[in-house]
C-alpha atoms as a PDB file:
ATOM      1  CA  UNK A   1     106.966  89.410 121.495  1.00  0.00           C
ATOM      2  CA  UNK A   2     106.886  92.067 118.889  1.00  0.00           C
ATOM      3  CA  UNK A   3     105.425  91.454 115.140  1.00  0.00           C
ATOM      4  CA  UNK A   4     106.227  94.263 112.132  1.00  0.00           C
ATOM      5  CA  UNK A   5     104.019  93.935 109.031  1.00  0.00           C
ATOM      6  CA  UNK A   6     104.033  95.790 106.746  1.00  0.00           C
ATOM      7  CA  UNK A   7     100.928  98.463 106.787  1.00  0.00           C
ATOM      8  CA  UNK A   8      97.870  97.610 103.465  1.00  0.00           C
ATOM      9  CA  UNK A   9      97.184 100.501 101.615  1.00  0.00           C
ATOM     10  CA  UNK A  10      93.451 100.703 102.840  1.00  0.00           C
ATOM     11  CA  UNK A  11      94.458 100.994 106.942  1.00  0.00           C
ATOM     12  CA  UNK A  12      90.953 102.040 107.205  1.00  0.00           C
ATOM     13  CA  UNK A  13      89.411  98.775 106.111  1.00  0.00           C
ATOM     14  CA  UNK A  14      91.627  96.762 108.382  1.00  0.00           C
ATOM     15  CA  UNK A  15      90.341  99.087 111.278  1.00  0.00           C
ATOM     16  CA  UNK A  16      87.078  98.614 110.188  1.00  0.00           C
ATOM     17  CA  UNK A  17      86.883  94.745 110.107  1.00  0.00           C
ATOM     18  CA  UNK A  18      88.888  94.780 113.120  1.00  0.00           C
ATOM     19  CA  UNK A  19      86.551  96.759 114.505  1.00  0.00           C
ATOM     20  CA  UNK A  20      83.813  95.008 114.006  1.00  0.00           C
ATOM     21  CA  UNK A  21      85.453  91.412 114.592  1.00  0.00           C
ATOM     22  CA  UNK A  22      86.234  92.489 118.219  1.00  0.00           C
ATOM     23  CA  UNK A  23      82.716  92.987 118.523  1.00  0.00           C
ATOM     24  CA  UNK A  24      81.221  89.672 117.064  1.00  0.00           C
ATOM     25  CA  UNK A  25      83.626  87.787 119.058  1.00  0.00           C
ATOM     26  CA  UNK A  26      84.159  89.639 122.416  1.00  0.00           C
ATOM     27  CA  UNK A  27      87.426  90.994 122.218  1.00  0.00           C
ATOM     28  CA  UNK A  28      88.132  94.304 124.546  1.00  0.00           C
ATOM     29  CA  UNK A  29      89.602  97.003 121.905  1.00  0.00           C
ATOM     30  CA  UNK A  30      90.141 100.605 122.573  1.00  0.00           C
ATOM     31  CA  UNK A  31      92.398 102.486 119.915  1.00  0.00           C
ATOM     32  CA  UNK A  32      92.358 103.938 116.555  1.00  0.00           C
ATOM     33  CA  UNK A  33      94.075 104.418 112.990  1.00  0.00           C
ATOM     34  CA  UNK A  34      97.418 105.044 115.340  1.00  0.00           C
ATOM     35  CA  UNK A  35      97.383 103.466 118.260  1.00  0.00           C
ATOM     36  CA  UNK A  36      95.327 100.596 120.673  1.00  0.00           C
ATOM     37  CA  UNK A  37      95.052  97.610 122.815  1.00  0.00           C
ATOM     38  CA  UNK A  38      92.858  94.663 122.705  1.00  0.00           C
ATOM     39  CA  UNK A  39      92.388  91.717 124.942  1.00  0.00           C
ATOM     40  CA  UNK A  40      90.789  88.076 124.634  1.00  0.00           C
ATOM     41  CA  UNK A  41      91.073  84.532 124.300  1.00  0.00           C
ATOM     42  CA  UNK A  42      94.057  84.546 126.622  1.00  0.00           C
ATOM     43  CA  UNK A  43      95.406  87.525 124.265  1.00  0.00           C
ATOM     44  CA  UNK A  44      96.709  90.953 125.699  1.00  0.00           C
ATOM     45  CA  UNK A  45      98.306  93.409 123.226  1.00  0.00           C
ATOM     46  CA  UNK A  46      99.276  96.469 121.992  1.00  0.00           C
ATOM     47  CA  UNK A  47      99.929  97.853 118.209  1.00  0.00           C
ATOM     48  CA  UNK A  48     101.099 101.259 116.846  1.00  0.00           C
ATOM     49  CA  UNK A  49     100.553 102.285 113.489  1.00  0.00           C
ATOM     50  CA  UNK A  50     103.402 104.324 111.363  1.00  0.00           C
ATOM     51  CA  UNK A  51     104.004 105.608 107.941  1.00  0.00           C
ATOM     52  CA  UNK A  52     105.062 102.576 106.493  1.00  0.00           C
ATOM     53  CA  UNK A  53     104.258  99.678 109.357  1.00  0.00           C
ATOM     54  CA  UNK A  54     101.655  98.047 112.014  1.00  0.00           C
ATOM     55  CA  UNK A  55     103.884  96.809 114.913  1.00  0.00           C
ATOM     56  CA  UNK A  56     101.745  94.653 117.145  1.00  0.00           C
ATOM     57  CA  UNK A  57     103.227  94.075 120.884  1.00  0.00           C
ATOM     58  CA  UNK A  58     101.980  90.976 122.154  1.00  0.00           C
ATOM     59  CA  UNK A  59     101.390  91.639 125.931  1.00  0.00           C
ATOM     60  CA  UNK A  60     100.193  87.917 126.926  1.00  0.00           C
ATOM     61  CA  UNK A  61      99.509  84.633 125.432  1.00  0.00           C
ATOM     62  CA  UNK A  62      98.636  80.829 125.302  1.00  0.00           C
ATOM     63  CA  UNK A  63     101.004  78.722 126.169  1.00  0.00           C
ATOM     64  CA  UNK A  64     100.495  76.520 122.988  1.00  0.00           C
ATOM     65  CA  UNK A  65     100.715  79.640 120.904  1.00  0.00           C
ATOM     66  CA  UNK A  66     103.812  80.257 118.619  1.00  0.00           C
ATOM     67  CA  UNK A  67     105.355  83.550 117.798  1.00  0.00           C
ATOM     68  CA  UNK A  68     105.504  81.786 114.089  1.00  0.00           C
ATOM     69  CA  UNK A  69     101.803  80.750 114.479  1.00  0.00           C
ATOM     70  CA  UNK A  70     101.112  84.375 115.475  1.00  0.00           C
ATOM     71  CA  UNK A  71     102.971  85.848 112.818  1.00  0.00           C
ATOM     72  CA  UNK A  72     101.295  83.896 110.478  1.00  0.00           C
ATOM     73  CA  UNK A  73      97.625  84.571 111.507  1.00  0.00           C
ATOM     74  CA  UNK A  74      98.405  88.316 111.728  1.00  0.00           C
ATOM     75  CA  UNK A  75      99.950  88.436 107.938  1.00  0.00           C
ATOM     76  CA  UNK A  76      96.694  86.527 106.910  1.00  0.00           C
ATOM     77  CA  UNK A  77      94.688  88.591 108.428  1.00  0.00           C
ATOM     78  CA  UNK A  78      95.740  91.771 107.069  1.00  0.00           C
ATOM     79  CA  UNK A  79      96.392  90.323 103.852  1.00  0.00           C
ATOM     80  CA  UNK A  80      92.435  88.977 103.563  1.00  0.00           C
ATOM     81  CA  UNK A  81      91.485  93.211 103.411  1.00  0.00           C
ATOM     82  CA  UNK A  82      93.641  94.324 101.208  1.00  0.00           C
END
């Protein structure tokens, strides 16, 4: 399952609280302002960072969650450091 968003104007705020969310809660990152993976809470993924967009590769997932439900919590995210 792949998700395109469109990428905030601050990327290095998202990274940032991203950053430091995978911390406080545990989650396995490795990457940077171009490129990562992450892992936890039954999550694997993947994201690469463009000009213009974040597209997020979702590797693995709960059964009970949604691509829409996903999608949703991504935008949200993202849209909460702008």
């Amino acid at each position: 399952m792949t998700i395109k968003i469109n990428k905030p104007q601050d990327i290095n705020a998202l990274f940032l609280k991203a950053k430091e969310d995978a911390i406080k809660h545990n989650i396995t990152w490795t990457g940077d302002l171009h490129s990562g993976h992450g892992s936890g809470f039954g999550f694997e993924g993947k994201y690469v960072v463009d000009e213009n967009h974040i597209t997020i590769t979702v590797l693995k997932r709960p059964l009970l969650a949604t691509k829409s439900r996903i999608e949703r919590e991504v935008k949200n995210y993202v849209t909460q450091t702008e």
